[in-house]
PDB file of N, CA and C in Angstrom:
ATOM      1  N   UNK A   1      15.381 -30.624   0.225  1.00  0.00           N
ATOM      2  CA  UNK A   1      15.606 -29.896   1.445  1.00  0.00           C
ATOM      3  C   UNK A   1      16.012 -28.465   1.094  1.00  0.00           C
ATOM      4  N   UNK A   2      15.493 -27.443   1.634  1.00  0.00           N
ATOM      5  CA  UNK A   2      15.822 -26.429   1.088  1.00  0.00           C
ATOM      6  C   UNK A   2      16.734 -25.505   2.299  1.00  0.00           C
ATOM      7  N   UNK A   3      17.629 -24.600   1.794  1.00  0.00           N
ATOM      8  CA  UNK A   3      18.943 -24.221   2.569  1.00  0.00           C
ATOM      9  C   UNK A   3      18.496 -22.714   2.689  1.00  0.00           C
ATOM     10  N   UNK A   4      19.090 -22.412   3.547  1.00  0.00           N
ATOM     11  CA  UNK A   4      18.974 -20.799   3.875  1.00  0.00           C
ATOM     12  C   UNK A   4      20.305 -20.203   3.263  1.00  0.00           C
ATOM     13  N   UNK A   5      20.121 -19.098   2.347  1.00  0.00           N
ATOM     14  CA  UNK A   5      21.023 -18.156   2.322  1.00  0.00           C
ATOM     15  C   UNK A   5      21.315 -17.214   2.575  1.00  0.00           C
ATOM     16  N   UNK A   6      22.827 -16.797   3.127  1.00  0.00           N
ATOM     17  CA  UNK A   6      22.858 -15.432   3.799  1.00  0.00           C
ATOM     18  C   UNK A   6      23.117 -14.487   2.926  1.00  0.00           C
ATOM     19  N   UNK A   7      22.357 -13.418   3.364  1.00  0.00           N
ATOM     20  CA  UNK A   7      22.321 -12.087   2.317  1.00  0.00           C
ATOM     21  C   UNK A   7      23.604 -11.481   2.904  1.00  0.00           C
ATOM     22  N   UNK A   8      24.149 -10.605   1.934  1.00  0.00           N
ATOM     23  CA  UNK A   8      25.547  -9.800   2.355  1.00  0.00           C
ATOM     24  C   UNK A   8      24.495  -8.399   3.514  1.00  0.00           C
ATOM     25  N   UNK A   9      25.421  -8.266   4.463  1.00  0.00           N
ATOM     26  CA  UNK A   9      24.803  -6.891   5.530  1.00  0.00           C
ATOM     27  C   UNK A   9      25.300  -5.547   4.576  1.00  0.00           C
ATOM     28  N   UNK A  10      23.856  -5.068   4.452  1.00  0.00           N
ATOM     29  CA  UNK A  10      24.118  -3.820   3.720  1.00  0.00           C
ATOM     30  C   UNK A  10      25.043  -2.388   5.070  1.00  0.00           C
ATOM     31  N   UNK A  11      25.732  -2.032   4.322  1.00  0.00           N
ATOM     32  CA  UNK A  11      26.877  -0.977   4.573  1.00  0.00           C
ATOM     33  C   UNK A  11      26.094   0.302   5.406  1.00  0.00           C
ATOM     34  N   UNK A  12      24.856   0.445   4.695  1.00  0.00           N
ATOM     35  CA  UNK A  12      23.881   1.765   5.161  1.00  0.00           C
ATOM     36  C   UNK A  12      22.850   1.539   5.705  1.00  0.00           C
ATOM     37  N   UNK A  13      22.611   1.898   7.229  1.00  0.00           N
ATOM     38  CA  UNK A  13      22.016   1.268   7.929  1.00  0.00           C
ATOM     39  C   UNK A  13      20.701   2.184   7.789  1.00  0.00           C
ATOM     40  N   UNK A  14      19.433   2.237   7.735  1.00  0.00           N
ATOM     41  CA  UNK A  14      18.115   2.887   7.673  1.00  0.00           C
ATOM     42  C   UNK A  14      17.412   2.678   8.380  1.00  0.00           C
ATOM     43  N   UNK A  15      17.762   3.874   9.939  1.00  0.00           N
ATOM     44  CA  UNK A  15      16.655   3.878  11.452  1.00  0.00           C
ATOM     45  C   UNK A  15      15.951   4.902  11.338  1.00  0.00           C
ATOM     46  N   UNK A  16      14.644   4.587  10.907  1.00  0.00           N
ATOM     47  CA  UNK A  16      13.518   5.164  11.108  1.00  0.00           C
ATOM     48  C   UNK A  16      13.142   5.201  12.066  1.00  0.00           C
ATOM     49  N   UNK A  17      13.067   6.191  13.355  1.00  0.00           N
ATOM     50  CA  UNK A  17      12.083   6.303  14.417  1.00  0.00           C
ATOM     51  C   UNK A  17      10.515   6.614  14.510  1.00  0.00           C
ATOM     52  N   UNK A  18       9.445   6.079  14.874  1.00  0.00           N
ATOM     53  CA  UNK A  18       8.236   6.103  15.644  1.00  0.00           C
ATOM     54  C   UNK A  18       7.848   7.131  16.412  1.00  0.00           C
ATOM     55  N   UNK A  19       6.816   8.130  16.039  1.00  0.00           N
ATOM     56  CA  UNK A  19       6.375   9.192  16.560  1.00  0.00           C
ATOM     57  C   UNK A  19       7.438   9.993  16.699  1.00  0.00           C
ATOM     58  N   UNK A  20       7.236  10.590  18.278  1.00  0.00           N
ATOM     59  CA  UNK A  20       8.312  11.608  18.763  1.00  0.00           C
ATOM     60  C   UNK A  20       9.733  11.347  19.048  1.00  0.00           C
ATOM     61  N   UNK A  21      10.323  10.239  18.457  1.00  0.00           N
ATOM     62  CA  UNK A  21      11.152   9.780  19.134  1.00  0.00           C
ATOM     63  C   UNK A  21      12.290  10.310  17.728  1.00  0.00           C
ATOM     64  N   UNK A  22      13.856  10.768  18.106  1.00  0.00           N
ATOM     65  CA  UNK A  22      15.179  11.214  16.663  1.00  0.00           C
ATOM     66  C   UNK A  22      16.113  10.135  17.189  1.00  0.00           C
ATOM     67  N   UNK A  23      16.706  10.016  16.246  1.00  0.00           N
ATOM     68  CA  UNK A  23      18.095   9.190  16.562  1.00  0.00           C
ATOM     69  C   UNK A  23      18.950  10.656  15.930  1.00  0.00           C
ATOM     70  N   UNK A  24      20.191  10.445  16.789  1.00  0.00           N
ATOM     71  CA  UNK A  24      21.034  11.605  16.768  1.00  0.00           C
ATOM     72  C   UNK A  24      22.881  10.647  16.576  1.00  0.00           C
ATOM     73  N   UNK A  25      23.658  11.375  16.292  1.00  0.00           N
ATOM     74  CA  UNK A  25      24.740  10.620  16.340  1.00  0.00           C
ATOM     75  C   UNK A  25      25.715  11.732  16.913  1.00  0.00           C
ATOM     76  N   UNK A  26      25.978  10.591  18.134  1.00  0.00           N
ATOM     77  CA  UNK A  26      27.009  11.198  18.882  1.00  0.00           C
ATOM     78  C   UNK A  26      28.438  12.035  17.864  1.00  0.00           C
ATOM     79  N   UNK A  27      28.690  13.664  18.873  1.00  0.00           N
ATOM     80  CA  UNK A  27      30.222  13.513  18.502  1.00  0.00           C
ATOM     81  C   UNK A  27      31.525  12.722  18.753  1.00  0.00           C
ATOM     82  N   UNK A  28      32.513  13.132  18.533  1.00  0.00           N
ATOM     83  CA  UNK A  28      33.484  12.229  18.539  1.00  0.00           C
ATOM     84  C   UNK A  28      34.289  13.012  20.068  1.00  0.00           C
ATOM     85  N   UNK A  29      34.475  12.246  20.932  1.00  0.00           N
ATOM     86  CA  UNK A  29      35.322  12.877  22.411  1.00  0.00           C
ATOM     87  C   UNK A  29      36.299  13.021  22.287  1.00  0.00           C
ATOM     88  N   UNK A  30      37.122  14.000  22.968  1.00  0.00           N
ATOM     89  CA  UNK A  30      38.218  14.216  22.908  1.00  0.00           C
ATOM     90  C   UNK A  30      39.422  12.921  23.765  1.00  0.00           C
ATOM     91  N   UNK A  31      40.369  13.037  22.627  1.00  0.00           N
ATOM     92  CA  UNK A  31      41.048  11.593  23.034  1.00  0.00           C
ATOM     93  C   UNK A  31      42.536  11.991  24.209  1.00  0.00           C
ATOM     94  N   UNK A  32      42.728  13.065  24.165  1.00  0.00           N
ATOM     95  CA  UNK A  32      43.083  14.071  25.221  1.00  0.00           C
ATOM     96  C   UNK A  32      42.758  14.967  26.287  1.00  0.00           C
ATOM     97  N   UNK A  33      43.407  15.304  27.042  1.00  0.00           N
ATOM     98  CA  UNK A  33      42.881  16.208  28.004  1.00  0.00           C
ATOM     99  C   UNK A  33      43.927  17.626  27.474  1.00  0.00           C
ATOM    100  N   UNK A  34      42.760  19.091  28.213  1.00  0.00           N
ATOM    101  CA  UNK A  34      43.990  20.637  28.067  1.00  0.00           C
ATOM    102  C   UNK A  34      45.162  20.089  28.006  1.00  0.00           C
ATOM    103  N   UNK A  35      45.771  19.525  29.052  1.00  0.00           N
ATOM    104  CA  UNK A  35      47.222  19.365  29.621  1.00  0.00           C
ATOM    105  C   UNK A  35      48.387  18.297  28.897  1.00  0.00           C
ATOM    106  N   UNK A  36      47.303  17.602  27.660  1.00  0.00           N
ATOM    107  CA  UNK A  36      48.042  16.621  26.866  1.00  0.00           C
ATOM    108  C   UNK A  36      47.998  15.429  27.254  1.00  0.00           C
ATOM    109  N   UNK A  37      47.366  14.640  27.983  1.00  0.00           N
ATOM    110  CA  UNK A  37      47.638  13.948  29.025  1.00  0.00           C
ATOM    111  C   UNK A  37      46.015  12.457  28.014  1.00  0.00           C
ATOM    112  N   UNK A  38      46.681  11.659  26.973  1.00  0.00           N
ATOM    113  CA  UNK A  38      46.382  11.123  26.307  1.00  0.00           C
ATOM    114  C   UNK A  38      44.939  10.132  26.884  1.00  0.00           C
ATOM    115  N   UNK A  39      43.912   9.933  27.205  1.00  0.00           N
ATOM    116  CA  UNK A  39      43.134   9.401  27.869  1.00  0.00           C
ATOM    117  C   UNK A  39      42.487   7.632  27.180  1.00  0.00           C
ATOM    118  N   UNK A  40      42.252   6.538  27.989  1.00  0.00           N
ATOM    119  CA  UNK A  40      41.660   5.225  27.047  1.00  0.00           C
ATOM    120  C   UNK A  40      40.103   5.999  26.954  1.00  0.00           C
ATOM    121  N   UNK A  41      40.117   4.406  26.479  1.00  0.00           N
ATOM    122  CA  UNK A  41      38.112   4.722  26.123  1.00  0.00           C
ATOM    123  C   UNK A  41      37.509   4.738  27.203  1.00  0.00           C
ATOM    124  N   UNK A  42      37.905   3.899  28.479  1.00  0.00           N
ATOM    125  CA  UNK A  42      37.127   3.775  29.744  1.00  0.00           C
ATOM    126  C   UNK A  42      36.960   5.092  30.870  1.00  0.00           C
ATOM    127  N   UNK A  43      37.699   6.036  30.213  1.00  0.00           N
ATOM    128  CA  UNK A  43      37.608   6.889  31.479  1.00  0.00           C
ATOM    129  C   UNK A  43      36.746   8.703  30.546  1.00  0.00           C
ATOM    130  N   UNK A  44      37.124   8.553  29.312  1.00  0.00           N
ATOM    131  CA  UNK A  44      36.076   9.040  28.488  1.00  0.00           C
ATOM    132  C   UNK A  44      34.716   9.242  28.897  1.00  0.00           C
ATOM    133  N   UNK A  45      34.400  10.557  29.454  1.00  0.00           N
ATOM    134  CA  UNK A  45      32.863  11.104  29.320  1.00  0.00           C
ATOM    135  C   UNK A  45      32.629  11.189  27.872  1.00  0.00           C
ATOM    136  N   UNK A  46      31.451  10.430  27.605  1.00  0.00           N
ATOM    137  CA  UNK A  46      30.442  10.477  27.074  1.00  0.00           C
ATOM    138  C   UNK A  46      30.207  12.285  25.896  1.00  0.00           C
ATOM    139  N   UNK A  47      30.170  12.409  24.993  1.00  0.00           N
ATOM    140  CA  UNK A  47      29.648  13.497  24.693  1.00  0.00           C
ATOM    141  C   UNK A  47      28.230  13.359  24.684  1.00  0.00           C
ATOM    142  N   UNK A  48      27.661  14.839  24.961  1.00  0.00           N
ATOM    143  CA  UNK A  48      26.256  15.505  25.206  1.00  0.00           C
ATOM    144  C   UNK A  48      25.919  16.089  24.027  1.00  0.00           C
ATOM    145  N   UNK A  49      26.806  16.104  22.549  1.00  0.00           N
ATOM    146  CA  UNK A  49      26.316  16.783  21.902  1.00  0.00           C
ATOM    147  C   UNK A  49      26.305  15.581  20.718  1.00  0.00           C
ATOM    148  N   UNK A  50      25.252  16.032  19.266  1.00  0.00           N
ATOM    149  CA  UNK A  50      25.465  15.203  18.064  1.00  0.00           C
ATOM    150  C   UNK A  50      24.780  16.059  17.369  1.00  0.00           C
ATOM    151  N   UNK A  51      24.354  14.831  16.336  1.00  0.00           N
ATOM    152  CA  UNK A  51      23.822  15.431  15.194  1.00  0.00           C
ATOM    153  C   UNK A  51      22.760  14.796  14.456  1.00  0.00           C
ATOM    154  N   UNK A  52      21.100  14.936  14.788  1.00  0.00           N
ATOM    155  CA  UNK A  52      20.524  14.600  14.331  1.00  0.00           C
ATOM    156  C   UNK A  52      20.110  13.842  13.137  1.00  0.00           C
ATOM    157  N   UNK A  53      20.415  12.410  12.763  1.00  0.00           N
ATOM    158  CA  UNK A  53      19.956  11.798  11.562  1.00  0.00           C
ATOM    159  C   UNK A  53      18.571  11.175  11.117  1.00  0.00           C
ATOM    160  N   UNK A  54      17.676  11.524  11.606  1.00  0.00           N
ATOM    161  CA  UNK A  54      16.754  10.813  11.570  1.00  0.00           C
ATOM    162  C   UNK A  54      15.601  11.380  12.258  1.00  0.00           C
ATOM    163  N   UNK A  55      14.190  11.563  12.201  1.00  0.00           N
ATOM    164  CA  UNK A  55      13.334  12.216  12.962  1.00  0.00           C
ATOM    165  C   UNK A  55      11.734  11.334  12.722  1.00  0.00           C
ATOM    166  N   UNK A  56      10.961  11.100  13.865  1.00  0.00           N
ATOM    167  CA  UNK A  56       9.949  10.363  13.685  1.00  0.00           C
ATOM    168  C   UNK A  56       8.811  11.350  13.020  1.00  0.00           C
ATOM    169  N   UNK A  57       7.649  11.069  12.849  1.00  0.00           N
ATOM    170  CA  UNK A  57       6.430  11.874  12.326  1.00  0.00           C
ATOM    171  C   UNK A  57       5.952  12.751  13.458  1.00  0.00           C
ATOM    172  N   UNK A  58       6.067  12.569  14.622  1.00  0.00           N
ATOM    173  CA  UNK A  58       5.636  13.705  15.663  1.00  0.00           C
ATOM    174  C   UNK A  58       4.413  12.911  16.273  1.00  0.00           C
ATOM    175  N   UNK A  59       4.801  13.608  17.803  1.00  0.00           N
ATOM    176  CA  UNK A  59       3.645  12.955  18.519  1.00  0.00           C
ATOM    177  C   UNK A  59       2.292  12.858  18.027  1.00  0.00           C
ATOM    178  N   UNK A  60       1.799  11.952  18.505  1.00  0.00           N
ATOM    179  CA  UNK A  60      -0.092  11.415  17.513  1.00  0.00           C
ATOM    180  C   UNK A  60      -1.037  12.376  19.295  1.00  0.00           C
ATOM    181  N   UNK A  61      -1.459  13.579  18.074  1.00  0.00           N
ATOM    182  CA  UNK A  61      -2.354  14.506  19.547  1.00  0.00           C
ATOM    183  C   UNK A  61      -3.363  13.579  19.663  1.00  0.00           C
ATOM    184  N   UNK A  62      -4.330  14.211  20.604  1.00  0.00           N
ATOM    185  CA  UNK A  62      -5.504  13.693  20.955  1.00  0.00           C
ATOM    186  C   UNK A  62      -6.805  13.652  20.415  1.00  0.00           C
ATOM    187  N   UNK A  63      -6.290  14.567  19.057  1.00  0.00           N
ATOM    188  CA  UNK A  63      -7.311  14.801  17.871  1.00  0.00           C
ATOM    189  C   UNK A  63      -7.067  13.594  17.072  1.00  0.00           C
ATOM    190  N   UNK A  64      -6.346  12.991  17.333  1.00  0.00           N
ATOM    191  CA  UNK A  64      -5.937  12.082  16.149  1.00  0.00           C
ATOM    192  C   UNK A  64      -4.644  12.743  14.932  1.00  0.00           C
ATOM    193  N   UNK A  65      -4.160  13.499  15.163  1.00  0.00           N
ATOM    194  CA  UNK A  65      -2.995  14.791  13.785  1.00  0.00           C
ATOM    195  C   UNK A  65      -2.075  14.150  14.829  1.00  0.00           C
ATOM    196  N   UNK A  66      -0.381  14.990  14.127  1.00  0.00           N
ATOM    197  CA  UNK A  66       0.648  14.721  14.669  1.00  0.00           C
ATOM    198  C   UNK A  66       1.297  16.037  14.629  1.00  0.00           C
ATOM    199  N   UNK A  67       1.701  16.223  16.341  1.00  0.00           N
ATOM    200  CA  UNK A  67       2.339  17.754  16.538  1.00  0.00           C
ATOM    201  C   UNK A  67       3.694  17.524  15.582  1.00  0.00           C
ATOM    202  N   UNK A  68       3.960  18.673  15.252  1.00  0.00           N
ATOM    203  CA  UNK A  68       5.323  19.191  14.529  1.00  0.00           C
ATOM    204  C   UNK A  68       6.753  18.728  15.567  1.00  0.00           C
ATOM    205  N   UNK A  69       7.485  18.510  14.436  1.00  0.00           N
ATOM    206  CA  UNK A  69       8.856  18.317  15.210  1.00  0.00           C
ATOM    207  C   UNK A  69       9.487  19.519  15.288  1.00  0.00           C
ATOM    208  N   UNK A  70      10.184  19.894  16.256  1.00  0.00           N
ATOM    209  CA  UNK A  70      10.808  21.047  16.500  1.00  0.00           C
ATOM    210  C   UNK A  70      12.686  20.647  16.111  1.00  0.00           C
ATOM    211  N   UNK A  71      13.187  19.869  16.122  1.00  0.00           N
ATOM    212  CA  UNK A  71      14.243  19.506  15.629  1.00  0.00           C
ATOM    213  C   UNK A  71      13.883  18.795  14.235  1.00  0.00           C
ATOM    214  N   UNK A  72      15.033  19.048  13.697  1.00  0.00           N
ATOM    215  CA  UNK A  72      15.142  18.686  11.940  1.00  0.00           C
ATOM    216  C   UNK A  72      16.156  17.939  11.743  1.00  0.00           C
ATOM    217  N   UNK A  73      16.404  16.502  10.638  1.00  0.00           N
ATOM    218  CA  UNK A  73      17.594  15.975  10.435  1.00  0.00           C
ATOM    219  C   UNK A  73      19.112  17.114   9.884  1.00  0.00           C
ATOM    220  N   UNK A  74      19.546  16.975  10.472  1.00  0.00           N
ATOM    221  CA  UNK A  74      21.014  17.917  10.127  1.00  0.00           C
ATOM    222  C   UNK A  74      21.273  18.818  11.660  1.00  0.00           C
ATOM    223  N   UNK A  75      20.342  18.980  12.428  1.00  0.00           N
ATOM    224  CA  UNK A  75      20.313  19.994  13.392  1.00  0.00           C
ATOM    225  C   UNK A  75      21.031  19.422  14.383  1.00  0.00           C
ATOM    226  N   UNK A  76      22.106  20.449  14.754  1.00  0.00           N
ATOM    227  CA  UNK A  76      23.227  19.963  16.402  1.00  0.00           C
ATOM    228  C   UNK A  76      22.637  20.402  17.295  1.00  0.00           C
ATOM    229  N   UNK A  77      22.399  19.355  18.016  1.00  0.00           N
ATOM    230  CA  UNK A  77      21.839  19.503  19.421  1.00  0.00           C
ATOM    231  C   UNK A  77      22.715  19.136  20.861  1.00  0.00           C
ATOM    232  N   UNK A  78      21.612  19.639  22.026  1.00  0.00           N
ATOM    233  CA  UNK A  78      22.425  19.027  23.351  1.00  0.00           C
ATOM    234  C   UNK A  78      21.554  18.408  23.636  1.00  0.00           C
ATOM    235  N   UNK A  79      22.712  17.241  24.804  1.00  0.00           N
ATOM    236  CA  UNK A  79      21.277  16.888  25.412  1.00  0.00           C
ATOM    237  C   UNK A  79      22.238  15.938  26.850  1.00  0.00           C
ATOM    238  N   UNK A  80      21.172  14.960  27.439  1.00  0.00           N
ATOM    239  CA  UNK A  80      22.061  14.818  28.639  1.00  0.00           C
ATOM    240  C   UNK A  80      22.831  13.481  28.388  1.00  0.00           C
ATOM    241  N   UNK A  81      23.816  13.300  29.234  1.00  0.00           N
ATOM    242  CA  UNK A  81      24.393  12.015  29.203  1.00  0.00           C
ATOM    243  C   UNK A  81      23.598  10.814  29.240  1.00  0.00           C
ATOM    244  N   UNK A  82      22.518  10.721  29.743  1.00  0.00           N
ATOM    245  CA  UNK A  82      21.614  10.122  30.147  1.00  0.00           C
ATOM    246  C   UNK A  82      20.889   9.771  29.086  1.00  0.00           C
ATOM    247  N   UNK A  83      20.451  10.329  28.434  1.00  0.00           N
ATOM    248  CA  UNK A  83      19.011  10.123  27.566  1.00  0.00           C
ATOM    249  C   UNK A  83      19.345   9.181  26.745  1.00  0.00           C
ATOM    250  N   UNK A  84      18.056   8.852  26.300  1.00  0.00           N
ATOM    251  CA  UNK A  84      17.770   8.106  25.395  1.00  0.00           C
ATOM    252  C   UNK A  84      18.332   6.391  25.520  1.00  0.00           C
ATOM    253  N   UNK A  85      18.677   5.602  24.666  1.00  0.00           N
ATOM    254  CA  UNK A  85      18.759   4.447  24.196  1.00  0.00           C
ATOM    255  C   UNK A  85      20.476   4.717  23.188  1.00  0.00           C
ATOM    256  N   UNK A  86      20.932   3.773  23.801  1.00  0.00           N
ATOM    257  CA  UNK A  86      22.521   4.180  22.916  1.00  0.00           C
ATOM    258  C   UNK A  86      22.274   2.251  21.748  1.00  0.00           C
ATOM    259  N   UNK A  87      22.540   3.116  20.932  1.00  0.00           N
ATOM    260  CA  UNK A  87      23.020   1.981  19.646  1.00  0.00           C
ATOM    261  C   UNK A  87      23.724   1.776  18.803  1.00  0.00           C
ATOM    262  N   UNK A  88      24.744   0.994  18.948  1.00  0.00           N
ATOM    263  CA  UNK A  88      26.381   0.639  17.713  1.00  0.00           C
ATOM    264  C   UNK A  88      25.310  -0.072  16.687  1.00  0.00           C
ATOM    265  N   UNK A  89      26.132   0.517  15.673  1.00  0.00           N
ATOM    266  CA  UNK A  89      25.298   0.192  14.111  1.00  0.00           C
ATOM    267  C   UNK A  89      26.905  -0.074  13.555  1.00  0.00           C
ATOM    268  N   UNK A  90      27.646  -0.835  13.513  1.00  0.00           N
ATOM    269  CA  UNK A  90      28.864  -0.866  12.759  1.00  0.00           C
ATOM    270  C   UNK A  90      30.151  -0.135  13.699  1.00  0.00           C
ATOM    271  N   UNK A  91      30.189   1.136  12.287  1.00  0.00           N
ATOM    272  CA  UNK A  91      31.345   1.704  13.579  1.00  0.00           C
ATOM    273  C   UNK A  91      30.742   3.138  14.526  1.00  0.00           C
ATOM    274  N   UNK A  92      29.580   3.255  14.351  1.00  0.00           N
ATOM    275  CA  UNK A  92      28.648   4.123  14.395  1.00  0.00           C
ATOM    276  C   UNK A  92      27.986   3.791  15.583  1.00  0.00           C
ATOM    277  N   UNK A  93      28.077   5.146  16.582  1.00  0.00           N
ATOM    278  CA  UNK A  93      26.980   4.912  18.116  1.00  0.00           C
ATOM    279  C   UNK A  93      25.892   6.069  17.732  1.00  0.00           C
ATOM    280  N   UNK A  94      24.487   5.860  17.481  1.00  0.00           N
ATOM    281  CA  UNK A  94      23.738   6.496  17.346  1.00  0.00           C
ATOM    282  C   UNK A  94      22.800   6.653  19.240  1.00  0.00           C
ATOM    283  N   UNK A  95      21.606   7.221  19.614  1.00  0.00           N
ATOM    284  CA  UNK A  95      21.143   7.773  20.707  1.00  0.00           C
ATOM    285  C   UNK A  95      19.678   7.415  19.554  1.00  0.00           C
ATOM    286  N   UNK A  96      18.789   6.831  20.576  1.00  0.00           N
ATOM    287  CA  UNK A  96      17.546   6.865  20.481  1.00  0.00           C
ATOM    288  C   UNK A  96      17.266   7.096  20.958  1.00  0.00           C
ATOM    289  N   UNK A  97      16.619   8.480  21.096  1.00  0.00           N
ATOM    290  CA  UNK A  97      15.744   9.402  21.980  1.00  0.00           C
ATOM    291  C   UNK A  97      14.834   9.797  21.986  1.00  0.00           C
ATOM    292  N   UNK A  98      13.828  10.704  23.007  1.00  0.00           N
ATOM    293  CA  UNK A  98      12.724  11.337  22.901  1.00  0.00           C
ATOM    294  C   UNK A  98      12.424  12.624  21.708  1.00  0.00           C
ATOM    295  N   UNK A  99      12.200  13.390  21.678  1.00  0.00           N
ATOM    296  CA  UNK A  99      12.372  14.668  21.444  1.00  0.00           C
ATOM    297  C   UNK A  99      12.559  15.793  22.347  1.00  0.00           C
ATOM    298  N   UNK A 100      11.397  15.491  23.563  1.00  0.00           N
ATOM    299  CA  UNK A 100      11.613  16.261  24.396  1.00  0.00           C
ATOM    300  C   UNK A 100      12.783  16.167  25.670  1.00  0.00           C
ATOM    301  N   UNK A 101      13.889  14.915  25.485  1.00  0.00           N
ATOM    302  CA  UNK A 101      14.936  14.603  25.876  1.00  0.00           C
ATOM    303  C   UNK A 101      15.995  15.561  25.632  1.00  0.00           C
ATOM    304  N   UNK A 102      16.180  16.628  24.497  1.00  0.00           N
ATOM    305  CA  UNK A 102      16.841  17.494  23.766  1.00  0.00           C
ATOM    306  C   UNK A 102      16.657  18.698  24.625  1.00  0.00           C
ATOM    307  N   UNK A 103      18.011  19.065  25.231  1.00  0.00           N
ATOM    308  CA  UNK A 103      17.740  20.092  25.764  1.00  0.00           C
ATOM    309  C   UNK A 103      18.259  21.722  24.789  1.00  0.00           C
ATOM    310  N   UNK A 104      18.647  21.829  24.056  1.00  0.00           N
ATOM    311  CA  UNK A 104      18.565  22.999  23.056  1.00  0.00           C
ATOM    312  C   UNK A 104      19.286  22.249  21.911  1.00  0.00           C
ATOM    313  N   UNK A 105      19.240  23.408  20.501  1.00  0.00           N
ATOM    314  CA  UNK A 105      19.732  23.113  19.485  1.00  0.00           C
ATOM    315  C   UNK A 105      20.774  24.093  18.722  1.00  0.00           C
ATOM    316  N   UNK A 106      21.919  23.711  19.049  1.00  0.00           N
ATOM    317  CA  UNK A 106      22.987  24.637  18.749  1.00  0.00           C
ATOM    318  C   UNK A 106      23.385  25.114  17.303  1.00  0.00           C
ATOM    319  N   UNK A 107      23.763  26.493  17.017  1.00  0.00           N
ATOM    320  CA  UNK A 107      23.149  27.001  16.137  1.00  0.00           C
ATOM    321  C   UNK A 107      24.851  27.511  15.794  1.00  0.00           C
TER     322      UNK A 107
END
């Protein structure tokens, strides 16, 4: 009879995105307000900004080629509360997004 063994979960997680699509990693929110006034996790907006880890090959044109990415891994961007696909990888919330979901790239 043969047994299944479990492999140890590797530490470093490797998300490759598909075409046009980056995974970005959220910043970290402020755990305060101006006034000092200490806030939980539940009432926490969301940050709009991160930091690109990851970038797909670029949309597949109609020629059959793939347009250029205009964002690059390392690049801080904005973008909306909204977008994309949110994903915990450990202790880590990454954003699976479009490209064209990115509304500028802060410099």
């Amino acid at each position: 009879m043969a047994t299944a063994t479990k492999k140890k979960a590797s530490s470093k997680v490797n998300l490759q995105p598909l075409g046009d699509k980056i995974v970005v990693q959220r910043e970290e929110s402020d755990e305060r307000t101006e006034g000092g006034i200490y806030l939980p996790d539940s009432a926490k907006d969301k940050p709009t900004r991160g930091t690109v880890v990851s970038v797909g090959d670029g949309r597949l044109l109609e020629d059959g080629s793939r347009g250029e990415m205009q964002v690059a891994v390392g690049d801080r961007v904005l973008f909306t509360s909204y977008a994309g696909e949110n994903i915990e990888i450990g202790d880590h919330e990454y954003v699976l997004m479009a490209e064209s979901e990115v509304l500028a790239v802060l410099e």
